[in-house]
N, C-alpha and C. Protein backbone atom coordinates (compact mmCIF):
# COMPACT_ATOMS: atom_id res chain seq x y z
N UNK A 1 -25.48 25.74 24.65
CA UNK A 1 -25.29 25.89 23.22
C UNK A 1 -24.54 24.68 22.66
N UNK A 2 -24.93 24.02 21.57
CA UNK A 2 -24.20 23.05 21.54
C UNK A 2 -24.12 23.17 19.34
N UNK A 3 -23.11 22.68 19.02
CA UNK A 3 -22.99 22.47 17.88
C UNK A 3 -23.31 21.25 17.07
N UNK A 4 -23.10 21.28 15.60
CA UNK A 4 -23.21 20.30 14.82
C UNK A 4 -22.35 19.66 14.10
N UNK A 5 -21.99 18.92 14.42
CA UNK A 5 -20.99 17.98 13.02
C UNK A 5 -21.53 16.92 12.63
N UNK A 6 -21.15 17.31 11.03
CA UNK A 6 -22.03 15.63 10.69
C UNK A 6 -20.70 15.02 9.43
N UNK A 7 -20.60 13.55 9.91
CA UNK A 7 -19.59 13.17 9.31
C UNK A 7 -20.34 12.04 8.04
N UNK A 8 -19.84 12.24 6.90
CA UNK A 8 -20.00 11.53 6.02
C UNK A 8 -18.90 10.93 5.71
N UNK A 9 -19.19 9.61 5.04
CA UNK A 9 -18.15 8.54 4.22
C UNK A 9 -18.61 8.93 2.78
N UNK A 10 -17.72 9.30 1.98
CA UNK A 10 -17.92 9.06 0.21
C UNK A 10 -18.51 7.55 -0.11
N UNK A 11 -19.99 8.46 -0.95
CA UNK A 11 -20.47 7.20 -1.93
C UNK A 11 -19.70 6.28 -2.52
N UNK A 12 -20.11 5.33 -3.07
CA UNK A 12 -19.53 4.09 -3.65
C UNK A 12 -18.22 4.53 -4.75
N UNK A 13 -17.22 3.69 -4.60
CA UNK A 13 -16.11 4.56 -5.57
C UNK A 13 -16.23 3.44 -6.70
N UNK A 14 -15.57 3.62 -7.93
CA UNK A 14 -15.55 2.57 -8.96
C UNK A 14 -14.47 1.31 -8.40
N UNK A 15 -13.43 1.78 -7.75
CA UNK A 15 -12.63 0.79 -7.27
C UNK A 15 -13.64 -0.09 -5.78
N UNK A 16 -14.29 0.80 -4.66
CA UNK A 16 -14.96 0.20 -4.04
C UNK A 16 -16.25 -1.35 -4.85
N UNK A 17 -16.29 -0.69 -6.09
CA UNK A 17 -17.23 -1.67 -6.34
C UNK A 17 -16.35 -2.89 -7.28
N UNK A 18 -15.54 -2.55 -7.46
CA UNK A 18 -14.15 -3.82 -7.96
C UNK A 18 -13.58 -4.48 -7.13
N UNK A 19 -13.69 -4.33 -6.17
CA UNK A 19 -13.20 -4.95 -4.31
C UNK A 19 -11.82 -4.62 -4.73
N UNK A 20 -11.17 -3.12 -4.95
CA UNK A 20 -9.64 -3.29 -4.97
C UNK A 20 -9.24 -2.21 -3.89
N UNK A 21 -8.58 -2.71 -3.48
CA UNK A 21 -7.70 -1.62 -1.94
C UNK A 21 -7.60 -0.24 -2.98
N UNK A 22 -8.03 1.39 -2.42
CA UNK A 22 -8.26 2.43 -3.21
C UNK A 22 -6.87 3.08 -2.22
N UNK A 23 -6.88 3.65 -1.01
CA UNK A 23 -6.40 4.19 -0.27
C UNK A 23 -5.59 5.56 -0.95
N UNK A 24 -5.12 6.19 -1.56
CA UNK A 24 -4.76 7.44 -1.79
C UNK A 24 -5.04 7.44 -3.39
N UNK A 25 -5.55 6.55 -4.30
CA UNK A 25 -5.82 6.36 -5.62
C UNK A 25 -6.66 7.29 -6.27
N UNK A 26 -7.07 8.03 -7.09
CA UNK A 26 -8.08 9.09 -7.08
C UNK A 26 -8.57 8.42 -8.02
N UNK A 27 -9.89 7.91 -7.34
CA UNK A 27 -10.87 7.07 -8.09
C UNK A 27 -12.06 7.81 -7.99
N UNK A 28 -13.15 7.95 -8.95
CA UNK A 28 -14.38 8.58 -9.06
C UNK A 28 -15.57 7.97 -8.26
N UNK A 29 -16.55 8.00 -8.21
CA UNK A 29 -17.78 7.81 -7.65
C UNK A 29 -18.57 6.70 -8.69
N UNK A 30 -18.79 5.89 -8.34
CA UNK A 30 -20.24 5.12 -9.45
C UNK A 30 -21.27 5.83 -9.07
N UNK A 31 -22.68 5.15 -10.59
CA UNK A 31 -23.91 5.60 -10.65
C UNK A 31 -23.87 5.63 -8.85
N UNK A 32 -24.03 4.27 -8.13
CA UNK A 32 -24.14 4.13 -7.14
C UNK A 32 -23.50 5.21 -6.11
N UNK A 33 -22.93 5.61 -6.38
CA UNK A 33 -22.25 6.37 -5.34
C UNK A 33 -22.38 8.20 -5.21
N UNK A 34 -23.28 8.41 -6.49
CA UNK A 34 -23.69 9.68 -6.95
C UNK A 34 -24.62 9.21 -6.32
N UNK A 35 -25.83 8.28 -6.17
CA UNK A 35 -26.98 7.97 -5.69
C UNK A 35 -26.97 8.21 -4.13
N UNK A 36 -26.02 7.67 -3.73
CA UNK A 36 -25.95 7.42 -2.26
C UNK A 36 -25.60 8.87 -1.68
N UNK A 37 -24.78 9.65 -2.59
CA UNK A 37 -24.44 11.26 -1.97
C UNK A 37 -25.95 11.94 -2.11
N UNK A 38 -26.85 11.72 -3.14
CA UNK A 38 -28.06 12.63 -3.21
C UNK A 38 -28.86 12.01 -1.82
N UNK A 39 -28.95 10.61 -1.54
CA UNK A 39 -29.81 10.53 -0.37
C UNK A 39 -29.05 10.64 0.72
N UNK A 40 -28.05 11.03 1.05
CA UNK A 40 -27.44 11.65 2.16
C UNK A 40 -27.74 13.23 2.07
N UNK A 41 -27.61 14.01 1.03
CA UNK A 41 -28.28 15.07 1.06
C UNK A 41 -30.12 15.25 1.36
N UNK A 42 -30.63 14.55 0.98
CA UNK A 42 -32.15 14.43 1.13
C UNK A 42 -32.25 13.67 2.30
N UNK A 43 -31.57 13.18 3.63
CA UNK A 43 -32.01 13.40 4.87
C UNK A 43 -30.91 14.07 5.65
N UNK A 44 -30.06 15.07 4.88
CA UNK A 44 -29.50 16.32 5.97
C UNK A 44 -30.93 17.29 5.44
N UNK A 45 -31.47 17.12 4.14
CA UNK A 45 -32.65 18.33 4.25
C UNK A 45 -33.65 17.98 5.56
N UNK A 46 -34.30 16.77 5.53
CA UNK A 46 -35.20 16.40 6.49
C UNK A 46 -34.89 17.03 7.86
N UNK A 47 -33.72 17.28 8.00
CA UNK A 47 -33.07 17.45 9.44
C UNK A 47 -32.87 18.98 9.21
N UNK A 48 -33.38 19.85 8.17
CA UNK A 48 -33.41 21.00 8.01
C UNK A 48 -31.87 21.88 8.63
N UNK A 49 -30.67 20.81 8.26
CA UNK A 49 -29.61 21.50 8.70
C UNK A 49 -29.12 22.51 7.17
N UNK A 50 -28.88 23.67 7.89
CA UNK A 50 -27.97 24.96 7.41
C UNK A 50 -26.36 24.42 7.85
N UNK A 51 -25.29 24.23 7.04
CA UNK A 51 -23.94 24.34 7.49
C UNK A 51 -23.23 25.69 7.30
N UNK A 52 -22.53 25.93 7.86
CA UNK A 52 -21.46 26.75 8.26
C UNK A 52 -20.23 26.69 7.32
N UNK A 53 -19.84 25.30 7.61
CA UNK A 53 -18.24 25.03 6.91
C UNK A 53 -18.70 23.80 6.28
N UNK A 54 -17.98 23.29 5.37
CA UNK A 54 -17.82 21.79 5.07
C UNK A 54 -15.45 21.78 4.79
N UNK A 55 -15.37 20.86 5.04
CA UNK A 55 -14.20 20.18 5.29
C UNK A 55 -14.31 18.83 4.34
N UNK A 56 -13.36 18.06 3.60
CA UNK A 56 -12.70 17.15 2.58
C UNK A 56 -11.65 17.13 2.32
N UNK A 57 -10.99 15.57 1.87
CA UNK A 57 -9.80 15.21 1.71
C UNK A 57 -9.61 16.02 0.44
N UNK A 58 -8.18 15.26 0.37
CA UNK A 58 -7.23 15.71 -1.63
C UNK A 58 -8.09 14.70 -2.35
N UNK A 59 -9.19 13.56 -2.28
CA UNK A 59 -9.51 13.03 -3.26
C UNK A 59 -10.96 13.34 -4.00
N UNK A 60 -11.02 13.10 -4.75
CA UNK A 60 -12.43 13.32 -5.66
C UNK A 60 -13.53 12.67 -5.12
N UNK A 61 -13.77 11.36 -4.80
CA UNK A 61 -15.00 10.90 -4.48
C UNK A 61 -15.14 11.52 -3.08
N UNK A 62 -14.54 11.84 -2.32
CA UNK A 62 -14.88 12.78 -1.18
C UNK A 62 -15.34 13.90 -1.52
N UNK A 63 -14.52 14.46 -2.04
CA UNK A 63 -14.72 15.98 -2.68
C UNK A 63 -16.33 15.99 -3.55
N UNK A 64 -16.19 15.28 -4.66
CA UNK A 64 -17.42 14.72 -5.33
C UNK A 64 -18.62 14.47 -4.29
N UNK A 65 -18.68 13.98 -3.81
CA UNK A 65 -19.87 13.71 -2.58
C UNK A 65 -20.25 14.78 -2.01
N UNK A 66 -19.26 15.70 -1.27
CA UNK A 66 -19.43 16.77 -1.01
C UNK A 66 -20.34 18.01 -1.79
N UNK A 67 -19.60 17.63 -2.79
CA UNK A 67 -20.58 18.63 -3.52
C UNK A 67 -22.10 18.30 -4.04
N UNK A 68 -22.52 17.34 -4.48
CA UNK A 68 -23.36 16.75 -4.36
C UNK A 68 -24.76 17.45 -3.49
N UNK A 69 -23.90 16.86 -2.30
CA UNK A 69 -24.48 16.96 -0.72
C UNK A 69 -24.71 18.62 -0.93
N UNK A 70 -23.93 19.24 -1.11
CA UNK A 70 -23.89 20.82 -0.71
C UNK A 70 -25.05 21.70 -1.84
N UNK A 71 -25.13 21.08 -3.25
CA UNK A 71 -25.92 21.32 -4.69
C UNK A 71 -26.83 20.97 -4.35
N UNK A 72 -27.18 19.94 -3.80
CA UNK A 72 -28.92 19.51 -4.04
C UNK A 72 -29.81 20.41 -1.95
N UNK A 73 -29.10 20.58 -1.37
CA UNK A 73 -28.61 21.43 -0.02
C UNK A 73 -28.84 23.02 -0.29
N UNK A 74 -28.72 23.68 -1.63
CA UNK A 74 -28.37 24.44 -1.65
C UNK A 74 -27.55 25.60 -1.01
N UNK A 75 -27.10 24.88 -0.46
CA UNK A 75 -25.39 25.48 0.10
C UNK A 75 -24.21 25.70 -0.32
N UNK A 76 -24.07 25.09 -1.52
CA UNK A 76 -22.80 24.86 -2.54
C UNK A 76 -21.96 26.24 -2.34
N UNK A 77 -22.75 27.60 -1.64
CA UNK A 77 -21.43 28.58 -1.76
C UNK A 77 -20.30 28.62 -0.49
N UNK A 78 -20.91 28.08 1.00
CA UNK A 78 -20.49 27.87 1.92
C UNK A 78 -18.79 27.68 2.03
N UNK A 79 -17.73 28.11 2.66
CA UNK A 79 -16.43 27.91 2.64
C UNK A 79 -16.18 26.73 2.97
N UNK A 80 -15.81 25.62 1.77
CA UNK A 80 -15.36 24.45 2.32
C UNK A 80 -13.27 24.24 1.60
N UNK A 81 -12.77 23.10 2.62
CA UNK A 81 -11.19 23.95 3.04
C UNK A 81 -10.99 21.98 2.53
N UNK A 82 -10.07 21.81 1.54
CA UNK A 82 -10.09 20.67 0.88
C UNK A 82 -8.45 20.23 1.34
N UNK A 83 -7.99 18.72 2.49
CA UNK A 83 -6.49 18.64 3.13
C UNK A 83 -6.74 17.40 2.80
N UNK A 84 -5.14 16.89 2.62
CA UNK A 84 -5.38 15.64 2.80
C UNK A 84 -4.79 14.90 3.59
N UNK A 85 -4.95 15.49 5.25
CA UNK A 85 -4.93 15.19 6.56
C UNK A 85 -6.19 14.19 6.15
N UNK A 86 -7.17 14.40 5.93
CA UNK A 86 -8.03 13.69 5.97
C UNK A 86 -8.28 12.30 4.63
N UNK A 87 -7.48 12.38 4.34
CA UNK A 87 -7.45 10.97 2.94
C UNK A 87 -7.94 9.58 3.61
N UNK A 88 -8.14 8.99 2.79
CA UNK A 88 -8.12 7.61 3.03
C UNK A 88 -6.55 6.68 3.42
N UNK A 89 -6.74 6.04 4.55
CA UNK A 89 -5.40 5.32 4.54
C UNK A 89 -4.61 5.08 3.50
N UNK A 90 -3.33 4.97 3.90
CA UNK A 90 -2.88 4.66 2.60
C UNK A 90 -2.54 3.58 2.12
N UNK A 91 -3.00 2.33 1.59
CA UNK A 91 -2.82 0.93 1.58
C UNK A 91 -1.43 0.55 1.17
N UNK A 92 -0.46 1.66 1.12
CA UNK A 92 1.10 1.07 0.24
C UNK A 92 0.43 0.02 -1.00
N UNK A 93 1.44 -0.62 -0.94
CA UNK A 93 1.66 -1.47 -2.26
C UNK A 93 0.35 -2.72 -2.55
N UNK A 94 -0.69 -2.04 -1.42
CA UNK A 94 -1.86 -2.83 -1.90
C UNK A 94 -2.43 -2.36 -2.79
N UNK A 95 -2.21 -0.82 -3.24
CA UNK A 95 -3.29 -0.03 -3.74
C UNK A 95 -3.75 -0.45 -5.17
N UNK A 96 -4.30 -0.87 -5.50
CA UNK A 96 -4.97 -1.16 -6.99
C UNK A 96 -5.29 -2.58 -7.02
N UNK A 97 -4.67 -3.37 -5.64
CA UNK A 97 -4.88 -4.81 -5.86
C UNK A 97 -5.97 -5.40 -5.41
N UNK A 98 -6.94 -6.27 -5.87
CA UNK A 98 -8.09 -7.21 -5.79
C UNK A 98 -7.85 -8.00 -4.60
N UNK A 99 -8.85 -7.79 -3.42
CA UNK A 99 -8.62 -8.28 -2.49
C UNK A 99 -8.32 -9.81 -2.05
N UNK A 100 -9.41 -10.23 -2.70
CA UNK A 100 -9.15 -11.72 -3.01
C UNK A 100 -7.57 -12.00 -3.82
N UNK A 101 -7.18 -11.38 -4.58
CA UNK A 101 -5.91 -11.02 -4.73
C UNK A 101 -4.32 -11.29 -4.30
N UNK A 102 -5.02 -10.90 -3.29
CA UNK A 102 -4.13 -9.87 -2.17
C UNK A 102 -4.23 -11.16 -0.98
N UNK A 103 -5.32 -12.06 -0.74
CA UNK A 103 -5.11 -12.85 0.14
C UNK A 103 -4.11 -14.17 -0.78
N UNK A 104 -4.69 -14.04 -1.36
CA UNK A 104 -3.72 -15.39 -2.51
C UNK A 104 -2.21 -14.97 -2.40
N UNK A 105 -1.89 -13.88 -2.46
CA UNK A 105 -0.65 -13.58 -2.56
C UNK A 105 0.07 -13.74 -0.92
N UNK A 106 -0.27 -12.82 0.18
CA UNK A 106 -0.08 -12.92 1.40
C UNK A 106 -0.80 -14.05 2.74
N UNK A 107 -1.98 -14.50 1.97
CA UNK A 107 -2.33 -15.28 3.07
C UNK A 107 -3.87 -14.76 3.81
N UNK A 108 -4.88 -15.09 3.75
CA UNK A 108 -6.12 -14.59 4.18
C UNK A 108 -5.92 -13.65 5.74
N UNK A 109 -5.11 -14.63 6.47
CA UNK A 109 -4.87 -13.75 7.76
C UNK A 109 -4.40 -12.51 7.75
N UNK A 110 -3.33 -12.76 6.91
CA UNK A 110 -1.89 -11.56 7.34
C UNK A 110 -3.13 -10.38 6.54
N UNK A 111 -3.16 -10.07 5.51
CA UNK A 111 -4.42 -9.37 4.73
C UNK A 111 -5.48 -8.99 5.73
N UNK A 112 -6.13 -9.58 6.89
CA UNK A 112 -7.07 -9.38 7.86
C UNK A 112 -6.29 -8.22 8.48
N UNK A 113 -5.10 -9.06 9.24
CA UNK A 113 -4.30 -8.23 10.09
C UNK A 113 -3.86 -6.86 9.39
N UNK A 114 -3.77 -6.61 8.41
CA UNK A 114 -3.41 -5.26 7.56
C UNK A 114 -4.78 -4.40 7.47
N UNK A 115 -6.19 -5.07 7.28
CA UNK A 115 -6.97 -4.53 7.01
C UNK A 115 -7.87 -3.82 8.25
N UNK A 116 -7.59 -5.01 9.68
CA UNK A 116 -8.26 -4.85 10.39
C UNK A 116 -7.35 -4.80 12.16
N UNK A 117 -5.80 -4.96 12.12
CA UNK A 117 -5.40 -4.67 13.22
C UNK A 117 -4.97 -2.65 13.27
N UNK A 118 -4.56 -2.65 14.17
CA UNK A 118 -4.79 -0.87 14.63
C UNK A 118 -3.84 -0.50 14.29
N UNK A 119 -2.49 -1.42 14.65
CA UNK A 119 -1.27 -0.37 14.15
C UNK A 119 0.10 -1.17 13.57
N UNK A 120 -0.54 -1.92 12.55
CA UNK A 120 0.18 -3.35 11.86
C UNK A 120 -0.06 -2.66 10.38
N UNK A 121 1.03 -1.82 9.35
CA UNK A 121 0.76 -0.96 8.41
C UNK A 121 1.14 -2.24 7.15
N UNK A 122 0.01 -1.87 6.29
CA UNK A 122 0.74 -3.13 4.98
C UNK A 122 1.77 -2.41 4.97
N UNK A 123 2.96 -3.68 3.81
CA UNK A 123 4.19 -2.86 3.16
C UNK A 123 4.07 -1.38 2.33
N UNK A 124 4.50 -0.81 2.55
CA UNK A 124 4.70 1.07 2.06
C UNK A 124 3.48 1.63 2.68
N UNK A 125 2.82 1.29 3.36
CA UNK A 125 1.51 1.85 3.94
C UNK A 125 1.36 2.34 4.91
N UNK A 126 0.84 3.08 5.58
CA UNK A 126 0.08 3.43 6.55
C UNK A 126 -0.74 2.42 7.53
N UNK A 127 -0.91 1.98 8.74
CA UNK A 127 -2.01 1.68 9.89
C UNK A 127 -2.91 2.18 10.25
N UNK A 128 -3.86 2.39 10.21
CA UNK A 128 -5.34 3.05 11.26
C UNK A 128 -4.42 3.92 11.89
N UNK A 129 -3.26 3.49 13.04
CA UNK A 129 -2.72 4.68 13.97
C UNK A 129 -2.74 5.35 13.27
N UNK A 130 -1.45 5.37 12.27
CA UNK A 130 -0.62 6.16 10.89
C UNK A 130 -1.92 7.28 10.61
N UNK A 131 -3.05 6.82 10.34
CA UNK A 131 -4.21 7.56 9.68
C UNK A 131 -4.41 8.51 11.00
N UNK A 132 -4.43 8.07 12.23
CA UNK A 132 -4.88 8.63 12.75
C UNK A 132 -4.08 9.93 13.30
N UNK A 133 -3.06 9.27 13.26
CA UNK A 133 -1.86 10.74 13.38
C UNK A 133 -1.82 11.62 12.72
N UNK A 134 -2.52 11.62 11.54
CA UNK A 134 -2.43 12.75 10.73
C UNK A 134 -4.13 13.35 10.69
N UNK A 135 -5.35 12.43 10.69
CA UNK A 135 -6.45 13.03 10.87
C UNK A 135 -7.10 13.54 11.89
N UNK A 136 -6.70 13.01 13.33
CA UNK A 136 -7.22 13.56 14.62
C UNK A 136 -6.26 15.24 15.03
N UNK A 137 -5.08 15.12 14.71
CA UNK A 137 -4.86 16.95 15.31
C UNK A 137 -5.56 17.36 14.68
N UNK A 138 -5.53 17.33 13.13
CA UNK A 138 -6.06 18.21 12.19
C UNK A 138 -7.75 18.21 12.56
N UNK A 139 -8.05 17.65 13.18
CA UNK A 139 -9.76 17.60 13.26
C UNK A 139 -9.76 18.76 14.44
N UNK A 140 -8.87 18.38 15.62
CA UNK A 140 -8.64 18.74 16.80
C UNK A 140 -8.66 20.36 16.46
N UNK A 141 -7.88 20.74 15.41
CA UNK A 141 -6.97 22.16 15.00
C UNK A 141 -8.07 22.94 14.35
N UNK A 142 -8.59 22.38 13.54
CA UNK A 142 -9.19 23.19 12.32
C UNK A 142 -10.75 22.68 12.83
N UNK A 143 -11.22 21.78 12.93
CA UNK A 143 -13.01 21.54 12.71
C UNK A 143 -13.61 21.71 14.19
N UNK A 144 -12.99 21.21 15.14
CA UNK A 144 -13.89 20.53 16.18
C UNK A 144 -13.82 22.33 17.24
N UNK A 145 -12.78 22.83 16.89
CA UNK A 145 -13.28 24.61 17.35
C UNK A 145 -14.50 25.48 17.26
N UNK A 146 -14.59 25.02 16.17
CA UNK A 146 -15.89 25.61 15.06
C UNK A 146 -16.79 25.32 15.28
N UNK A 147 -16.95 23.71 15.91
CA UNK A 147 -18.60 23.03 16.50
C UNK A 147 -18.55 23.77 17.67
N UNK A 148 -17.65 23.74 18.83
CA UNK A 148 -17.86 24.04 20.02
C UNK A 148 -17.83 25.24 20.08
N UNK A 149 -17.82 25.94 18.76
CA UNK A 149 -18.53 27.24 19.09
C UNK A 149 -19.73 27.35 18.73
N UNK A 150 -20.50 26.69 18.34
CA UNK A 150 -21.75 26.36 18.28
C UNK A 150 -22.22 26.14 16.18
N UNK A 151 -20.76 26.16 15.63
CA UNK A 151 -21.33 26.06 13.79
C UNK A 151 -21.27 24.73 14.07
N UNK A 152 -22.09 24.70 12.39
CA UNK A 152 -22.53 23.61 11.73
C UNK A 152 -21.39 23.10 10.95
N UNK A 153 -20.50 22.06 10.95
CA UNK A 153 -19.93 21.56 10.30
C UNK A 153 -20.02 20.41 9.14
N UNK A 154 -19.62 20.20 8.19
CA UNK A 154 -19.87 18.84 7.34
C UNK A 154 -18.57 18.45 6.91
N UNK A 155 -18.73 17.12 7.20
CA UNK A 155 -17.45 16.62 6.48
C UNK A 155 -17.07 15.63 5.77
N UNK A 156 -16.78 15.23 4.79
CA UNK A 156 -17.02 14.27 3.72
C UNK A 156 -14.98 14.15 3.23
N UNK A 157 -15.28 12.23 3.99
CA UNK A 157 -13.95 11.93 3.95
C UNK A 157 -14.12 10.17 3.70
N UNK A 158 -13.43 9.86 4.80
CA UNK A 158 -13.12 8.32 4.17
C UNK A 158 -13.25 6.92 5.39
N UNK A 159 -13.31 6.09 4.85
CA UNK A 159 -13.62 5.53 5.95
C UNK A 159 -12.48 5.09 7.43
N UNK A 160 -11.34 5.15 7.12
CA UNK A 160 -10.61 5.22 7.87
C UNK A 160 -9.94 6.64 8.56
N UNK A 161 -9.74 7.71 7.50
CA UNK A 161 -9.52 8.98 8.58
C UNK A 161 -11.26 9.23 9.26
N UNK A 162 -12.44 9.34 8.45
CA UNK A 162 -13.56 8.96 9.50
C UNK A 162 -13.69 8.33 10.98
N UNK A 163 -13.11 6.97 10.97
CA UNK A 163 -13.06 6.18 11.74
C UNK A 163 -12.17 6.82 12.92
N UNK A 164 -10.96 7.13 12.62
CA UNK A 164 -9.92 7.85 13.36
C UNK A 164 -10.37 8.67 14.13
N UNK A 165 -11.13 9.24 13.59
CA UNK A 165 -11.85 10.97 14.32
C UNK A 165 -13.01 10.57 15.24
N UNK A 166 -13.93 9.41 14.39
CA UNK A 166 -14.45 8.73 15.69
C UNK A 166 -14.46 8.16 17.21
N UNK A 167 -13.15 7.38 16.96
CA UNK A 167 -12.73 6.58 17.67
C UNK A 167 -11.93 7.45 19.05
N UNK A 168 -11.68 9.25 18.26
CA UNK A 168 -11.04 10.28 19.25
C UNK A 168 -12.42 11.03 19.83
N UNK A 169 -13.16 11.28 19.09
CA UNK A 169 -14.81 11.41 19.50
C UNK A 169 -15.50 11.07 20.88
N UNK A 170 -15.41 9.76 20.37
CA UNK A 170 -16.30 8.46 21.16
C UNK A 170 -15.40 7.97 22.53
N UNK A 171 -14.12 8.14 22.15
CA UNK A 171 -13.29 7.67 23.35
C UNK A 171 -13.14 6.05 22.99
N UNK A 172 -13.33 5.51 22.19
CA UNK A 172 -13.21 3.82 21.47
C UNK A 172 -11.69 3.53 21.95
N UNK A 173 -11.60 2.27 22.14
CA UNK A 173 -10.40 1.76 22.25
C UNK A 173 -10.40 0.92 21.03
N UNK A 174 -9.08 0.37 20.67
CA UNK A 174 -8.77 0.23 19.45
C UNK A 174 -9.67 -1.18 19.16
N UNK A 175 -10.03 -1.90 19.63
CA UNK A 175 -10.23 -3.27 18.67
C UNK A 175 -11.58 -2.61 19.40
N UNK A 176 -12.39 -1.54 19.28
CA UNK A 176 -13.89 -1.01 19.43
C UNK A 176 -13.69 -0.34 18.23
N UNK A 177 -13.06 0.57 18.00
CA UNK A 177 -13.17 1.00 16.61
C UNK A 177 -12.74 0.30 15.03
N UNK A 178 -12.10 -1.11 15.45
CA UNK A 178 -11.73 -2.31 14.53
C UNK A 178 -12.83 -2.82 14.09
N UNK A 179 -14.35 -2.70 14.96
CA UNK A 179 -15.36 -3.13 14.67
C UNK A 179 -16.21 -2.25 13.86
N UNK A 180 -15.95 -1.17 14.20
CA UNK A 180 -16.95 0.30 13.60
C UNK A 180 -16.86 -0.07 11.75
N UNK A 181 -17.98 0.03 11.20
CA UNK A 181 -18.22 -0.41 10.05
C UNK A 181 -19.10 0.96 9.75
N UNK A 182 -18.47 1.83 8.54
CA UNK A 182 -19.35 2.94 8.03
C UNK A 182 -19.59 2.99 6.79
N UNK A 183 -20.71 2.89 6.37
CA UNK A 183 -21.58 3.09 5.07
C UNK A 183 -21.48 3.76 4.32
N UNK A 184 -21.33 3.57 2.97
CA UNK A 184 -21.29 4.43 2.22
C UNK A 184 -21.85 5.88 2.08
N UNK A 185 -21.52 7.09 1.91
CA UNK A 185 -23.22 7.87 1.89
C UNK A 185 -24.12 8.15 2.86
N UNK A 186 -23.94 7.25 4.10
CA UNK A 186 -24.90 7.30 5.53
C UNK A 186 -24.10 8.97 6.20
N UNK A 187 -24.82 9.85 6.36
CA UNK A 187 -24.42 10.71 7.27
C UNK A 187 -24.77 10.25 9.07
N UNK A 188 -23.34 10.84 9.49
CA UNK A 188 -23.77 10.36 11.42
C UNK A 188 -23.51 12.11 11.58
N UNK A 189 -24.71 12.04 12.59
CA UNK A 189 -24.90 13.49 12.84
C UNK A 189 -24.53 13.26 14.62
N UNK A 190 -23.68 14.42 15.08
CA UNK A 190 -23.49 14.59 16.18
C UNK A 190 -23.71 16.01 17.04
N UNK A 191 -24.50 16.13 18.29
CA UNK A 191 -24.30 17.46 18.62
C UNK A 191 -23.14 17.34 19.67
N UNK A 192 -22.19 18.71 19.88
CA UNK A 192 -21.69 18.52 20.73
C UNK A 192 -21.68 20.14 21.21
N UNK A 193 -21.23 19.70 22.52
CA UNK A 193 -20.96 21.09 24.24
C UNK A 193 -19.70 21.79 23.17
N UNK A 194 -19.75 22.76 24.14
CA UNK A 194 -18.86 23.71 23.92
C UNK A 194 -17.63 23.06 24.54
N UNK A 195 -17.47 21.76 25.52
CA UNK A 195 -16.08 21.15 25.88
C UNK A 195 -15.88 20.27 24.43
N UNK A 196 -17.16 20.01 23.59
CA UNK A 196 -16.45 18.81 22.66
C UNK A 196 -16.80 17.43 23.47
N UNK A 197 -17.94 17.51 24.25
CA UNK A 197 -18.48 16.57 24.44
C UNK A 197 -19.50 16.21 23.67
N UNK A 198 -19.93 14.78 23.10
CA UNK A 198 -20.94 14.57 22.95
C UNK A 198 -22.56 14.76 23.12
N UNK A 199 -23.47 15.13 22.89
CA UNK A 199 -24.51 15.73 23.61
C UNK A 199 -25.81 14.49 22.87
N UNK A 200 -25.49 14.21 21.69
CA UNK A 200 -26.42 13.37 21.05
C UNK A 200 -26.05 12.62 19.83
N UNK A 201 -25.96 11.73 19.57
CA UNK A 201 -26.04 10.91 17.94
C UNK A 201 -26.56 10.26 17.68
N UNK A 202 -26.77 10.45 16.08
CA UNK A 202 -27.64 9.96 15.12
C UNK A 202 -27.22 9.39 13.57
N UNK A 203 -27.30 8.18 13.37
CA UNK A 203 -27.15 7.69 12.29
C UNK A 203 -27.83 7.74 11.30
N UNK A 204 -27.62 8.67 10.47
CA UNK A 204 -29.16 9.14 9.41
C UNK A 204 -29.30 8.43 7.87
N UNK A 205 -29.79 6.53 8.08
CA UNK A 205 -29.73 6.03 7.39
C UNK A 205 -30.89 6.33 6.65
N UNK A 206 -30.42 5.73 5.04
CA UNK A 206 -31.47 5.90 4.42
C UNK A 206 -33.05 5.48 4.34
């Protein structure tokens, strides 16, 4: 018997398409990013999945996506449980700033190293670890029970508590999941054993 989880990243946000660090900001979805949640819903239909639960952060374009996904799905009544264990990192005192910005001010490297080392947190911020300390129990506690009992899960979050849950998933070591790059809107569908092993994945691009 094996279960389903399928993890989504929120469509395009208005700040994603301004290149400005978002991380706990409650920013909305663009045209684009309403677009990208309907064709993530129109190949979970193809895949004729029924969910069980859906799971989302405290922010809107997660939340927003979600529903989306769940309306055009017709699932929208399904119990979904909204934490924000699962948020987007939290960029501290980057948050609202233009990346290009942000290197002018600190330096192209140091900005890399914030964006892309594992456990080097900007100022007032959070690290990938940081993210991950708070999104992997909670995945551990509340979602990943529910697959290995054989439901269908969905979950629509962000790209770094995403990544986090991956990287505890997959078994990634850190500069393997430094590389992991997730798409807007792309659902990754996974089956897994009743241990919470992996059994199959699928990247269900558009």
């Amino acid at each position: 018997m094996t279960g389903t989880l399928v993890l989504v990243r929120h469509g395009q946000s208005e700040w994603n398409r301004k290149n400005l660090f978002t991380g706990w900001a409650d920013v909305d979805l663009t045209e684009q990013g309403v677009e990208e949640a309907h064709k993530a819903a129109a190949r979970l239909k193809e895949h004729g999945l029924k969910f069980d639960e859906a799971f989302t952060s405290d922010l809107i374009r997660a939340q927003r996506t979600l529903d989306i996904i769940l309306q055009d799905l017709d699932q929208a009544d399904i119990p979904i449980t909204r934490d924000k264990a699962l948020n987007e990192r939290d960029y501290g005192d980057l948050v609202g700033m233009n990346k290009d910005d942000a290197r002018r001010k600190w330096g192209e490297e140091q900005v890399h190293i914030w964006r892309r080392s594992y456990d080097v947190p900007p100022p007032g911020g959070e690290s990938l670890k940081d993210t991950a300390a708070r999104a992997v129990p909670y995945f551990q506690k509340h979602i990943l029970p529910k697959v290995e009992k054989g439901e269908s899960v969905l979950v629509s979050a962000h790209g770094n508590s995403l990544r986090a849950i991956i990287m505890w998933l997959e078994k990634l070591k850190p500069e393997e999941v430094l590389k992991l790059e997730l798409e807007t809107g792309v659902p990754i569908l996974y089956e897994l054993d009743a241990q919470g092993n992996i059994v199959r994945k699928e990247v269900l691009h558009h």
